[in-house]
C-alpha atoms as a PDB file:
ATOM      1  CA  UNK A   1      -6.502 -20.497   3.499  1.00  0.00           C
ATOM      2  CA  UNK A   2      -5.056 -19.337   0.017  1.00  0.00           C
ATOM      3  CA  UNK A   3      -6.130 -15.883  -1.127  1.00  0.00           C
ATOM      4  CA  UNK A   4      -6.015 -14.980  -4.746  1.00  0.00           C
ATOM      5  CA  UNK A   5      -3.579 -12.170  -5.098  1.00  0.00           C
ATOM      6  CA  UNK A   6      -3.497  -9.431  -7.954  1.00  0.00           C
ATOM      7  CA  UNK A   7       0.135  -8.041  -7.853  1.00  0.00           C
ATOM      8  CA  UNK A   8       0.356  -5.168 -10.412  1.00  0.00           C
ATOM      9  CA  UNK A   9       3.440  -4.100 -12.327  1.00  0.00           C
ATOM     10  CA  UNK A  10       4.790  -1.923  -9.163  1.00  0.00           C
ATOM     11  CA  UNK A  11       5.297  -4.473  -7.190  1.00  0.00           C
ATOM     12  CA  UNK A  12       7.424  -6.333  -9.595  1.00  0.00           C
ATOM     13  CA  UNK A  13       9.355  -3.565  -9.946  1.00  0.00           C
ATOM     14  CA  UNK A  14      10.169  -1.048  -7.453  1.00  0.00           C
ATOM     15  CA  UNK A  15       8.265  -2.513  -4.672  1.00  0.00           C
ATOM     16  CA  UNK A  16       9.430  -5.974  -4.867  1.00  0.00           C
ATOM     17  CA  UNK A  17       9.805  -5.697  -0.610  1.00  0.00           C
ATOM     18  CA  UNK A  18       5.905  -5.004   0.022  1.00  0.00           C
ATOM     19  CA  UNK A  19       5.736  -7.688  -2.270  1.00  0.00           C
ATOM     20  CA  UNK A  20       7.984 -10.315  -0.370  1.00  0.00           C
ATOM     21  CA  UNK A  21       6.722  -9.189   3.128  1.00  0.00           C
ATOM     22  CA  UNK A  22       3.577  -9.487   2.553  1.00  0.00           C
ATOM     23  CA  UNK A  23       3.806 -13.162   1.326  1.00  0.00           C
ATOM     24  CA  UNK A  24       6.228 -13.696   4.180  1.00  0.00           C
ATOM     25  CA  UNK A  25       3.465 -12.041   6.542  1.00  0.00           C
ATOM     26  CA  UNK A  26       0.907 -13.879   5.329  1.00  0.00           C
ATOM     27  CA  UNK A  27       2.696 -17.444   5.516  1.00  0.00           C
ATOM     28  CA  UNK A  28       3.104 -16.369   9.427  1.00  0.00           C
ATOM     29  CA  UNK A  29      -0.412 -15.685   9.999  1.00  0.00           C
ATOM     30  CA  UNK A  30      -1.044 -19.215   8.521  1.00  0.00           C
ATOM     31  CA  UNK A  31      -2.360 -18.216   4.912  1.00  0.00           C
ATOM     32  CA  UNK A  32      -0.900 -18.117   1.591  1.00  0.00           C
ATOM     33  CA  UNK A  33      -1.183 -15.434  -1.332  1.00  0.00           C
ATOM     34  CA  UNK A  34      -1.581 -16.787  -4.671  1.00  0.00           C
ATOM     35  CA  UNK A  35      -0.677 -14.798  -7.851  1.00  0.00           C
ATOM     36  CA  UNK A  36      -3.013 -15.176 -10.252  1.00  0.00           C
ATOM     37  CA  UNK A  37      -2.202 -16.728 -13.431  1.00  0.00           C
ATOM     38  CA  UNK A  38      -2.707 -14.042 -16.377  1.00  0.00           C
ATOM     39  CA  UNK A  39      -2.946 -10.676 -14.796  1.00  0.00           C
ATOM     40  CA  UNK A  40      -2.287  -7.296 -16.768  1.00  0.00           C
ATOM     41  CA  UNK A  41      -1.653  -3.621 -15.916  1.00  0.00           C
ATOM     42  CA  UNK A  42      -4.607  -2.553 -13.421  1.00  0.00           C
ATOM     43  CA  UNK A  43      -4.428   0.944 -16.634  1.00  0.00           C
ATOM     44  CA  UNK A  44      -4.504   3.357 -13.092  1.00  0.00           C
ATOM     45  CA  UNK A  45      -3.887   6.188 -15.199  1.00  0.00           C
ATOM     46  CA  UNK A  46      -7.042   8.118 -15.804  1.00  0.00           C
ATOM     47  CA  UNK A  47      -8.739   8.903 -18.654  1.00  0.00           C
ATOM     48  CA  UNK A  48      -9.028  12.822 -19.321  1.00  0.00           C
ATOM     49  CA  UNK A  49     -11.962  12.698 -21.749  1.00  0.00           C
ATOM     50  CA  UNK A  50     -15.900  12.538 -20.554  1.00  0.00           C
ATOM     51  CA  UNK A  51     -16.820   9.224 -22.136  1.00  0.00           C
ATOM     52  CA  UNK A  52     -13.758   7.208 -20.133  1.00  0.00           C
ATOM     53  CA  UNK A  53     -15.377   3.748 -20.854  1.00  0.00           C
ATOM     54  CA  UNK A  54     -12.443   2.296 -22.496  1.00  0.00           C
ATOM     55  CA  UNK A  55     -10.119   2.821 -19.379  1.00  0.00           C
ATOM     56  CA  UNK A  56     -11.808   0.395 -17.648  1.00  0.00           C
ATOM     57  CA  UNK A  57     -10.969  -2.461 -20.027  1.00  0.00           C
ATOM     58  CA  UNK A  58      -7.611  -3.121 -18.478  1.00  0.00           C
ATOM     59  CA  UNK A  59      -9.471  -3.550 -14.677  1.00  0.00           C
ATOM     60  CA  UNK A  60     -12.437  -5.690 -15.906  1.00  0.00           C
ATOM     61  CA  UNK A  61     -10.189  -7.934 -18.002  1.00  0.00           C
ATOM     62  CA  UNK A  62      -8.324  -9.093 -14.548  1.00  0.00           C
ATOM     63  CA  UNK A  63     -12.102  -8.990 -12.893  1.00  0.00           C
ATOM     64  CA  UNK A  64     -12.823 -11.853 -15.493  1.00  0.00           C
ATOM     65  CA  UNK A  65      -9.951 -13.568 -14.773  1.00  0.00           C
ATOM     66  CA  UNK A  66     -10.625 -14.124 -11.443  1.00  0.00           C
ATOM     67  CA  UNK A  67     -13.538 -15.230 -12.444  1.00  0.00           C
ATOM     68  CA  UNK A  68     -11.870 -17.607 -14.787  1.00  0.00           C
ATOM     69  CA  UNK A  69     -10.089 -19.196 -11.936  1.00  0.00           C
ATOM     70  CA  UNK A  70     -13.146 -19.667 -10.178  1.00  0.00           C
ATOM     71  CA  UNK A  71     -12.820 -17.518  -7.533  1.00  0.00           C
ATOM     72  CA  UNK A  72     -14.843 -14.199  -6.406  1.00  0.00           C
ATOM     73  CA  UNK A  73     -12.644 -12.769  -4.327  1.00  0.00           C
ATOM     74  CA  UNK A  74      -9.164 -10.522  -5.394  1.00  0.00           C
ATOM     75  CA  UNK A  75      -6.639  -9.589  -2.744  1.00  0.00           C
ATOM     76  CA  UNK A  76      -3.845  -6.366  -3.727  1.00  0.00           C
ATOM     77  CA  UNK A  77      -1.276  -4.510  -2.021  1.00  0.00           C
ATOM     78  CA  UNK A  78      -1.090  -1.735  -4.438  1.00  0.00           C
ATOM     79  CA  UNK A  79      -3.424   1.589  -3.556  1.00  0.00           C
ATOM     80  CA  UNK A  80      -3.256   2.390  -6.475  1.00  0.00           C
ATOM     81  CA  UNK A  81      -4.141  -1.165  -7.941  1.00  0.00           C
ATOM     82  CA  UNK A  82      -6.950  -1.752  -5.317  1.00  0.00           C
ATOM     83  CA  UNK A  83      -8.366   1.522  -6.098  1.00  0.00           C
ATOM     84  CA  UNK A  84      -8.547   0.797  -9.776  1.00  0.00           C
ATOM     85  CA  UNK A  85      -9.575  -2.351  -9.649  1.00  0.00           C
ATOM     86  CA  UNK A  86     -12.695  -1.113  -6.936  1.00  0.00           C
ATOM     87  CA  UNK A  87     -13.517   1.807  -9.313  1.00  0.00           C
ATOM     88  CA  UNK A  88     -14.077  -0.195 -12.140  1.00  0.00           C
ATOM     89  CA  UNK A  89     -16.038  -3.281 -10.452  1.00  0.00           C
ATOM     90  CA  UNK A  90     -18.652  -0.917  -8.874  1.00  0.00           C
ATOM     91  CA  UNK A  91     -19.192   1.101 -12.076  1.00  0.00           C
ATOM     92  CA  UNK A  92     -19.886  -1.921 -13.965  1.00  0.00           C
ATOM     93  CA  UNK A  93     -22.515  -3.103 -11.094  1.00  0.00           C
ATOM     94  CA  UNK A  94     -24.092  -0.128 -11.114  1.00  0.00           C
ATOM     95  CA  UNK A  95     -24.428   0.692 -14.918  1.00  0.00           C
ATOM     96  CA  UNK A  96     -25.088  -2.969 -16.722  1.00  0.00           C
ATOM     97  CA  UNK A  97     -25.034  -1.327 -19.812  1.00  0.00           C
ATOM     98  CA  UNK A  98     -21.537  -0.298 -19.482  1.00  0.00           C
ATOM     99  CA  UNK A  99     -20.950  -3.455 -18.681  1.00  0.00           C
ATOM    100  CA  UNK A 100     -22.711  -4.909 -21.650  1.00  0.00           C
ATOM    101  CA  UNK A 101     -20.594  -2.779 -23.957  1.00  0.00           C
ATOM    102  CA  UNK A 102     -17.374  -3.893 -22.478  1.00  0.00           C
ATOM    103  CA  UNK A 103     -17.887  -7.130 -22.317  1.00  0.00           C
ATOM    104  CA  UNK A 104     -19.096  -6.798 -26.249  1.00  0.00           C
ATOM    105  CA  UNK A 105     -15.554  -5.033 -26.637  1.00  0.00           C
ATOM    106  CA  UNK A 106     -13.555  -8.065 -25.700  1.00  0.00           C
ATOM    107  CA  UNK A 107     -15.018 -10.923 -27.630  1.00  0.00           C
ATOM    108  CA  UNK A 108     -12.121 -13.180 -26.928  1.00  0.00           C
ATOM    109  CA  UNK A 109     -13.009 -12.607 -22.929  1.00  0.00           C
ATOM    110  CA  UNK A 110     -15.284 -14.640 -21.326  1.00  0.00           C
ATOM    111  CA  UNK A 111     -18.446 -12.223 -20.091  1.00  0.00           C
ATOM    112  CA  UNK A 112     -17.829 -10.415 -16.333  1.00  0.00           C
ATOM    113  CA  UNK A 113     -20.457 -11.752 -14.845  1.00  0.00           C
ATOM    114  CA  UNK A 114     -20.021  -9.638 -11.481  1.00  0.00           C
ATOM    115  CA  UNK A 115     -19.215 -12.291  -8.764  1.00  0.00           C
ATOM    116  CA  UNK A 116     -16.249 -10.710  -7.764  1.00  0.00           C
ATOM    117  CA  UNK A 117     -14.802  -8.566  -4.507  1.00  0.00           C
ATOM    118  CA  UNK A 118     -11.545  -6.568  -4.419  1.00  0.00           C
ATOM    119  CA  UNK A 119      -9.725  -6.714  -0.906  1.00  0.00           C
ATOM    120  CA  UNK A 120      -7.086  -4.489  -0.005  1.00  0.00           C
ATOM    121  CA  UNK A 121      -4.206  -6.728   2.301  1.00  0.00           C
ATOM    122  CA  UNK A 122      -5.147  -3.915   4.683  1.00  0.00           C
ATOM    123  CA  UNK A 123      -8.860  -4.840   5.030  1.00  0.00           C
ATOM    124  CA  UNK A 124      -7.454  -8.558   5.198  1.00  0.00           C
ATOM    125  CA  UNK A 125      -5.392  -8.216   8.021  1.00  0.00           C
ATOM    126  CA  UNK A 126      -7.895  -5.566   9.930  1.00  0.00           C
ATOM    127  CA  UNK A 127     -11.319  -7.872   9.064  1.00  0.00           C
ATOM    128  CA  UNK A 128     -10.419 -11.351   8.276  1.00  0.00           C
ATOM    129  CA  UNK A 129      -7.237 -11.578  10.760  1.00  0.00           C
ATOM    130  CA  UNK A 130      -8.072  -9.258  13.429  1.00  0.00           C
ATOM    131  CA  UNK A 131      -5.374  -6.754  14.778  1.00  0.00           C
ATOM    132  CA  UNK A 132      -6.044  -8.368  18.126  1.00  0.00           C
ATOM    133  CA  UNK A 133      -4.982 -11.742  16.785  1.00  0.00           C
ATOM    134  CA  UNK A 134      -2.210 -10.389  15.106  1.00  0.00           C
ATOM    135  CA  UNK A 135      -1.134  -8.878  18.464  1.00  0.00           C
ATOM    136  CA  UNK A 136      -1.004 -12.193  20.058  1.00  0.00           C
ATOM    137  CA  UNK A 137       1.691 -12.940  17.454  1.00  0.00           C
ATOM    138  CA  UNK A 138       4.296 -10.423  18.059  1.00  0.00           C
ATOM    139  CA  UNK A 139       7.486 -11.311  18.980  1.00  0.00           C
ATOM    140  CA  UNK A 140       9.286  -7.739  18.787  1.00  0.00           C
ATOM    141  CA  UNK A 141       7.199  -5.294  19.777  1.00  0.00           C
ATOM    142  CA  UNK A 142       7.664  -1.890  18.190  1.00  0.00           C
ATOM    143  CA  UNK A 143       8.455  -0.507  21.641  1.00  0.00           C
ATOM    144  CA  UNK A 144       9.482   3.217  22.034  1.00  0.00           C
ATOM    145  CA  UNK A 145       8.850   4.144  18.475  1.00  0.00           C
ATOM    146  CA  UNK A 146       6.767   7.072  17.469  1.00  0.00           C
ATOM    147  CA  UNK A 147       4.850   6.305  13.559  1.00  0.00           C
ATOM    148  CA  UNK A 148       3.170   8.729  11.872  1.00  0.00           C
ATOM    149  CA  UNK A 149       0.685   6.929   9.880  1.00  0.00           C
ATOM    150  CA  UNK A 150       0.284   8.312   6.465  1.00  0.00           C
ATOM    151  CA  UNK A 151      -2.834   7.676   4.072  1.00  0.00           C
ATOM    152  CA  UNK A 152      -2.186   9.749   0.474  1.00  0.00           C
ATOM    153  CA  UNK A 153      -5.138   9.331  -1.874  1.00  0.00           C
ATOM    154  CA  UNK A 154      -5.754   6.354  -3.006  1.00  0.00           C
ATOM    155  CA  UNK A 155      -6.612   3.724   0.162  1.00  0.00           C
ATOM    156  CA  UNK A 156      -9.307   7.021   0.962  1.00  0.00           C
ATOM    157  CA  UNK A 157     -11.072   8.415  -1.908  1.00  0.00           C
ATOM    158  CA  UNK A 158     -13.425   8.502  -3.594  1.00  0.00           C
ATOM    159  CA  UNK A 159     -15.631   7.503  -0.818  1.00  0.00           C
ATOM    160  CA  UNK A 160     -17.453   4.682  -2.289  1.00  0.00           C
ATOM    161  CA  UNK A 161     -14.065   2.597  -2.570  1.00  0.00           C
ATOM    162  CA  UNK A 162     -12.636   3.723   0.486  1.00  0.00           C
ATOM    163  CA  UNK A 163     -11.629   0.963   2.806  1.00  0.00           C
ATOM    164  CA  UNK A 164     -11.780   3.571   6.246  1.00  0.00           C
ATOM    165  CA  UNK A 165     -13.082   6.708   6.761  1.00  0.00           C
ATOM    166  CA  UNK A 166     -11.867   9.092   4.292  1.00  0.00           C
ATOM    167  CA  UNK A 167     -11.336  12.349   6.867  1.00  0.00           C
ATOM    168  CA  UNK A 168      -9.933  10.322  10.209  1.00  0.00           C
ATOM    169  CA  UNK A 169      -9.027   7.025   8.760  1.00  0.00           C
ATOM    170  CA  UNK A 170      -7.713   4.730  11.562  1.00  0.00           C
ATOM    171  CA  UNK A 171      -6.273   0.867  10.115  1.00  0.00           C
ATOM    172  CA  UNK A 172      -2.891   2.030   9.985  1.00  0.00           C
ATOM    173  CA  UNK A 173      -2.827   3.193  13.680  1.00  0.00           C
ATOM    174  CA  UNK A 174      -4.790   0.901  14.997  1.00  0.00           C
ATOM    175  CA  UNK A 175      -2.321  -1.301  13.295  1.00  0.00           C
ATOM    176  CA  UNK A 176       0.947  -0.193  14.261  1.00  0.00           C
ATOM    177  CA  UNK A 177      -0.970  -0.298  17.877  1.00  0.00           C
ATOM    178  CA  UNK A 178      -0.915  -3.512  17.494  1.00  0.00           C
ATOM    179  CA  UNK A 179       2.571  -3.767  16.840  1.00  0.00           C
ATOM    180  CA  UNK A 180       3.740  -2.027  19.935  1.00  0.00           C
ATOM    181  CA  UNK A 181       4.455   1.138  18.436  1.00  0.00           C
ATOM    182  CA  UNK A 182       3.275   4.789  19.640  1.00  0.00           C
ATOM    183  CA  UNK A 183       1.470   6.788  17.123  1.00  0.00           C
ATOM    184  CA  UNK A 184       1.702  10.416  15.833  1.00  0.00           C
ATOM    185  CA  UNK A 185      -1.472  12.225  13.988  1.00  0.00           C
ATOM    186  CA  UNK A 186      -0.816  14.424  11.210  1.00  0.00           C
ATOM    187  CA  UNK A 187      -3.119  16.674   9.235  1.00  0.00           C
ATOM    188  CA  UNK A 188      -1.446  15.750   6.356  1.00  0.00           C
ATOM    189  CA  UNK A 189      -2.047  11.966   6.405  1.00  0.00           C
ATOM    190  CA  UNK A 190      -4.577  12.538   3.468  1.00  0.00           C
ATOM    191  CA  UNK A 191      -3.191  14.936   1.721  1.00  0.00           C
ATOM    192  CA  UNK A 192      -1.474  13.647  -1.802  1.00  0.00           C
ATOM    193  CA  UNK A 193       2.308  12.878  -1.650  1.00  0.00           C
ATOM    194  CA  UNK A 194       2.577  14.978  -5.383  1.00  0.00           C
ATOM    195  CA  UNK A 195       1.882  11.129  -7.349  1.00  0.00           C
ATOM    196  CA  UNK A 196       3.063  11.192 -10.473  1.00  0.00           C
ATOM    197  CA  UNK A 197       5.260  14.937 -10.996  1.00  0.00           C
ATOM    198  CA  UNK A 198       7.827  13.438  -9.715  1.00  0.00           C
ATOM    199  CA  UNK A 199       8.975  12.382 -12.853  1.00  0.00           C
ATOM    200  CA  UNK A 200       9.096  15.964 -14.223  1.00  0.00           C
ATOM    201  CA  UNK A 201       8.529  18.550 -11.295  1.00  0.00           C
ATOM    202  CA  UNK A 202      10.872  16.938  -8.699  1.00  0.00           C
ATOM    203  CA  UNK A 203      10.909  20.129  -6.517  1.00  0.00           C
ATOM    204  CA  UNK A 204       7.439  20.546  -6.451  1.00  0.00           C
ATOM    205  CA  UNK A 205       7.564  17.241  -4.990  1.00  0.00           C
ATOM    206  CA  UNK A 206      10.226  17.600  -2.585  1.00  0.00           C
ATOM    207  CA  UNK A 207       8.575  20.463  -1.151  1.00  0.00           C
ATOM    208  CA  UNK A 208       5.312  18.425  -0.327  1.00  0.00           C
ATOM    209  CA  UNK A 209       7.339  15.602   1.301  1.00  0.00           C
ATOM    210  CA  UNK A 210       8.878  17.992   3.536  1.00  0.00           C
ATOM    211  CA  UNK A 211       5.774  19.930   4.343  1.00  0.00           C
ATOM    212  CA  UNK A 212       4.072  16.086   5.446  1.00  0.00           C
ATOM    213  CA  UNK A 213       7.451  15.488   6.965  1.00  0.00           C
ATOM    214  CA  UNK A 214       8.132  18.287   8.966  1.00  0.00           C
ATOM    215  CA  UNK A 215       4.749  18.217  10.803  1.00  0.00           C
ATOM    216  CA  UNK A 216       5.370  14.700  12.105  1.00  0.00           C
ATOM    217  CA  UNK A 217       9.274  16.045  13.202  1.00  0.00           C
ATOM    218  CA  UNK A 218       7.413  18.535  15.252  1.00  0.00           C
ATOM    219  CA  UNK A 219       4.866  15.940  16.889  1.00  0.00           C
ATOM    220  CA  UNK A 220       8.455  13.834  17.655  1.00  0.00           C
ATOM    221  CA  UNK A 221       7.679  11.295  15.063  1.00  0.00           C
ATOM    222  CA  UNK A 222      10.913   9.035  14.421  1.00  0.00           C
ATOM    223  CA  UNK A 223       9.441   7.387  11.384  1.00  0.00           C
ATOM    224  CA  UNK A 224       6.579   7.395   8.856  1.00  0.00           C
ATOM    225  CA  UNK A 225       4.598   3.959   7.844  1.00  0.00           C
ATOM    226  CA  UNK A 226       2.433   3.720   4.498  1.00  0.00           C
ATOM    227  CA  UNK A 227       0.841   1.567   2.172  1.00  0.00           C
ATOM    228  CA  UNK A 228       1.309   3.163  -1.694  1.00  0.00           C
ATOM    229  CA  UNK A 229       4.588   2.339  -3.608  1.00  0.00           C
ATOM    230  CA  UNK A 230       4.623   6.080  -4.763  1.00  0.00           C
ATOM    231  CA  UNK A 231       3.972   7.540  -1.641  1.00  0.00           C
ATOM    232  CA  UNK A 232       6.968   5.756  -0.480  1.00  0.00           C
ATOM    233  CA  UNK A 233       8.640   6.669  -3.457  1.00  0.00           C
ATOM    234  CA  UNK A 234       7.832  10.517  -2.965  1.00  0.00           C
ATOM    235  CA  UNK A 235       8.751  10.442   0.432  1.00  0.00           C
ATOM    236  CA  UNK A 236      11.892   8.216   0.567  1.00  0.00           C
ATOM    237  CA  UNK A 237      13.457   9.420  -2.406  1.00  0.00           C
ATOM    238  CA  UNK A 238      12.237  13.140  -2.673  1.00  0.00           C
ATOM    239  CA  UNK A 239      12.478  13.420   0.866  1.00  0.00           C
ATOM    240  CA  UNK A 240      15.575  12.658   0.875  1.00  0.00           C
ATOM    241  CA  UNK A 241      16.433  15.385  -1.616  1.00  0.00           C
ATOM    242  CA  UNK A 242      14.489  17.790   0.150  1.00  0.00           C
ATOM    243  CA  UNK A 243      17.109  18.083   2.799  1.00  0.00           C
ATOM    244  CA  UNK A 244      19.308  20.020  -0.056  1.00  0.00           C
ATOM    245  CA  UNK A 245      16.251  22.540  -0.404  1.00  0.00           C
ATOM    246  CA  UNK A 246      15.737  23.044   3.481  1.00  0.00           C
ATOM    247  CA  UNK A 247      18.549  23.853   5.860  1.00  0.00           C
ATOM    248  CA  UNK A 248      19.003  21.750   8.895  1.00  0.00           C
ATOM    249  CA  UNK A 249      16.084  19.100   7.830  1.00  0.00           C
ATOM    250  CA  UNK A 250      16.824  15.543   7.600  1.00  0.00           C
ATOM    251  CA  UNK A 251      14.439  12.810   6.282  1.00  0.00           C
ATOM    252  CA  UNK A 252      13.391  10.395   8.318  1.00  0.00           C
ATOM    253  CA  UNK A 253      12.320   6.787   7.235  1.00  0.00           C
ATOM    254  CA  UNK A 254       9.617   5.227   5.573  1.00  0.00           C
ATOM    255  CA  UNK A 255       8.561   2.024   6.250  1.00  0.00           C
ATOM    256  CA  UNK A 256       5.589  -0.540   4.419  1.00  0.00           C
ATOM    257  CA  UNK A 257       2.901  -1.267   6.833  1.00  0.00           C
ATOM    258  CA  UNK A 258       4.066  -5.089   5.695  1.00  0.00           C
ATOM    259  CA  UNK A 259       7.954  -4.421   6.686  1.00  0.00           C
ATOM    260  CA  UNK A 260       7.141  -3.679  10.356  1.00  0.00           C
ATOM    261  CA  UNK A 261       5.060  -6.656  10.786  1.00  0.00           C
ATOM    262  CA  UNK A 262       7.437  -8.690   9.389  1.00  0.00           C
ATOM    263  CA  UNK A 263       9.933  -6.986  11.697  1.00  0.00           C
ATOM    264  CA  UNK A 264       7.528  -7.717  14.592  1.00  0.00           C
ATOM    265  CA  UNK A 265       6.387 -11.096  14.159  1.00  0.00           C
ATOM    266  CA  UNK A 266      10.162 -12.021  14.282  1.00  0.00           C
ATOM    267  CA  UNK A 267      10.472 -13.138  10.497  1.00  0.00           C
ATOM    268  CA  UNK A 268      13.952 -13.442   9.109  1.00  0.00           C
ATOM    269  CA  UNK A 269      15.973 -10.243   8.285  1.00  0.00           C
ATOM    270  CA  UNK A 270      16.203 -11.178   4.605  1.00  0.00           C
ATOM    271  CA  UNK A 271      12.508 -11.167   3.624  1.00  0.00           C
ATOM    272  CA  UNK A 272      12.440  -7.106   4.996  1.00  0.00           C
ATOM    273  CA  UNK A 273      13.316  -5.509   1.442  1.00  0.00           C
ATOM    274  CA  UNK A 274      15.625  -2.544   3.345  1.00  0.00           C
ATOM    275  CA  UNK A 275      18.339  -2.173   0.699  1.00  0.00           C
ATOM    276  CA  UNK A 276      15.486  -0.940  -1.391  1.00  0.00           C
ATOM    277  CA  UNK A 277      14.832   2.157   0.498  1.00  0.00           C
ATOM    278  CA  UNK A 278      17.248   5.679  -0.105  1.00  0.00           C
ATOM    279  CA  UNK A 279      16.846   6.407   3.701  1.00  0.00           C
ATOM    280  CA  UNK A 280      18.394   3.556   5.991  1.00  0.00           C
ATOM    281  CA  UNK A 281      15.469   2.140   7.546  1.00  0.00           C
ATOM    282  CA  UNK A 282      17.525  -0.206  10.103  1.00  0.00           C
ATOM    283  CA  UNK A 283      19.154   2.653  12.201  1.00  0.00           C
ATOM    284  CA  UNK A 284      16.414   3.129  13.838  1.00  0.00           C
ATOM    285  CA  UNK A 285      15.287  -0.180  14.520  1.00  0.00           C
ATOM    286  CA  UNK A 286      18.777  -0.740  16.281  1.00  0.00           C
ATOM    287  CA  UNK A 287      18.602   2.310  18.358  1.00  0.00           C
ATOM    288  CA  UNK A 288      15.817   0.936  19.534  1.00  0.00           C
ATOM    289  CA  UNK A 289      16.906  -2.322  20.469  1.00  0.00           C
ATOM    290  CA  UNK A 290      14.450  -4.046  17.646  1.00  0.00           C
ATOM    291  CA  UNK A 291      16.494  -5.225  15.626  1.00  0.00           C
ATOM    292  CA  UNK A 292      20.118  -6.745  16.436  1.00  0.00           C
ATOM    293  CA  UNK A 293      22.754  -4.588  14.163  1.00  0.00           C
ATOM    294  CA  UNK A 294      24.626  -8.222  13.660  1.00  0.00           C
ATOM    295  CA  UNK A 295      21.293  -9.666  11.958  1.00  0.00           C
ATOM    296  CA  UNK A 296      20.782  -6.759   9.335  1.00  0.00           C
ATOM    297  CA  UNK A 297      22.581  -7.148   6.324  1.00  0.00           C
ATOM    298  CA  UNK A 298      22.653  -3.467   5.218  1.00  0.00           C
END
């Protein structure tokens, strides 16, 4: 079955290795992701204003265009993306004449007529897949590895786009269940990673990935799995940094949901995107006998 697939610019970018699992993972299962053809920022960034009509242009003009490729259903890896994308398709079923105006706005568009459904990869693989078929697939189990699931913002809230329950959400741990792996609960799994000040309060930051860290250290996590490029950016990368701001702490890694599968179902070594991360993400995996140190290319 081919799924149409609605990257986003993130994942082009610095997430090129959810990306390339994903489409790895999904060749495995026996699918395929398609990109679609003319796709353009998902505009995630909020308007600040009262009358935000206009910032859903950039979402319903990739709505139409699945619609233009004659298809009503959009999968995305991207929280942030998904989120977006969900936001703006519900608003514009429940109000028509928002919809009316927008579609007004972009004359050269062909009219959103509605049709379509946005599908995180997550809700794929949990409701279309099945976590018990996926299980049946495994080749390396995660064995004797302790994942804290983490959540952030965007997968959860606000409520009507959520794709699990927005207090105990459970797809990620049922997931790495799945997988073999032993999992951690953390009352910070839906609390926000600090998004977008890292580009200006890097502390701040810092401080927050340590605090969502340092709870899963003390529940004997050895690793933390998410789905949100930022998130992984904020706790990879800022993590990392905390351990100059906190004495004795050390970062542990962060993983994609996507990575470990691909780890698990046995897919080649150079589809895993590792390089890309600031804290090593194959030490681990060797300790624990997962991964073969003379496979990984580090």
């Amino acid at each position: 079955m081919k799924l149409l697939y609605y990257p986003g610019c993130t994942l082009k970018t610095s997430a090129k290795n959810l990306e390339k699992t994903a489409i790895a993972v999904t060749k495995a299962l026996g699918h395929e992701l398609v990109e679609m053809k003319d796709w353009n920022c998902c505009g995630v960034v909020s308007s600040l204003t009262s009358d935000d009509l206009m910032r859903h242009l950039a979402p319903l003009r990739n709505l139409i265009h699945v619609e233009d490729e004659g298809e009503n259903k959009v999968t995305t890896l991207c929280d942030m993306c998904c989120n977006t994308l969900k936001q703006t398709n519900l608003r514009v079923k429940e109000k028509p004449e928002d919809l009316k105006t927008l579609n007004a706005f972009m004359d050269r568009e062909n009219d959103y007529k509605g049709t379509v459904s946005v599908l995180h990869f997550l809700e794929f693989l949990r409701d279309e897949i099945g976590f018990d078929t996926l299980k049946k697939k495994v080749k390396n189990p995660l064995k004797g590895i302790k994942i804290m699931p983490y959540y952030g913002c965007m997968l959860l809230r606000p409520r009507e786009v959520s794709i699990d329950d927005p207090e105990e959400p459970t797809v990620l741990s049922d997931l790495l269940r799945s997988l073999g792996a032993e999992t951690v609960d953390n009352p910070f799994k839906i609390e926000c990673c600090g998004s977008y000040n890292t580009v200006e309060q890097k502390e701040i930051v810092s401080r927050r990935a340590h605090r969502i860290t340092s709870f899963a250290l003390d529940q004997g996590a050895d690793a933390i799995v998410l789905s949100c490029p930022l998130c992984r950016f904020n706790l990879d990368m800022r993590g990392k940094e905390a351990e100059k701001l906190f004495k004795g702490y050390k970062q542990i890694p962060v993983y994609y949901y996507t990575q470990l599968i691909a780890v698990s179902l046995g897919l080649d070594h150079s589809v895993y995107g590792f390089d890309q991360h600031v804290v090593d993400p194959t030490l681990l995996l060797k300790k624990k006998g997962i991964l073969e140190s003379r496979r990984i290319k580090i």
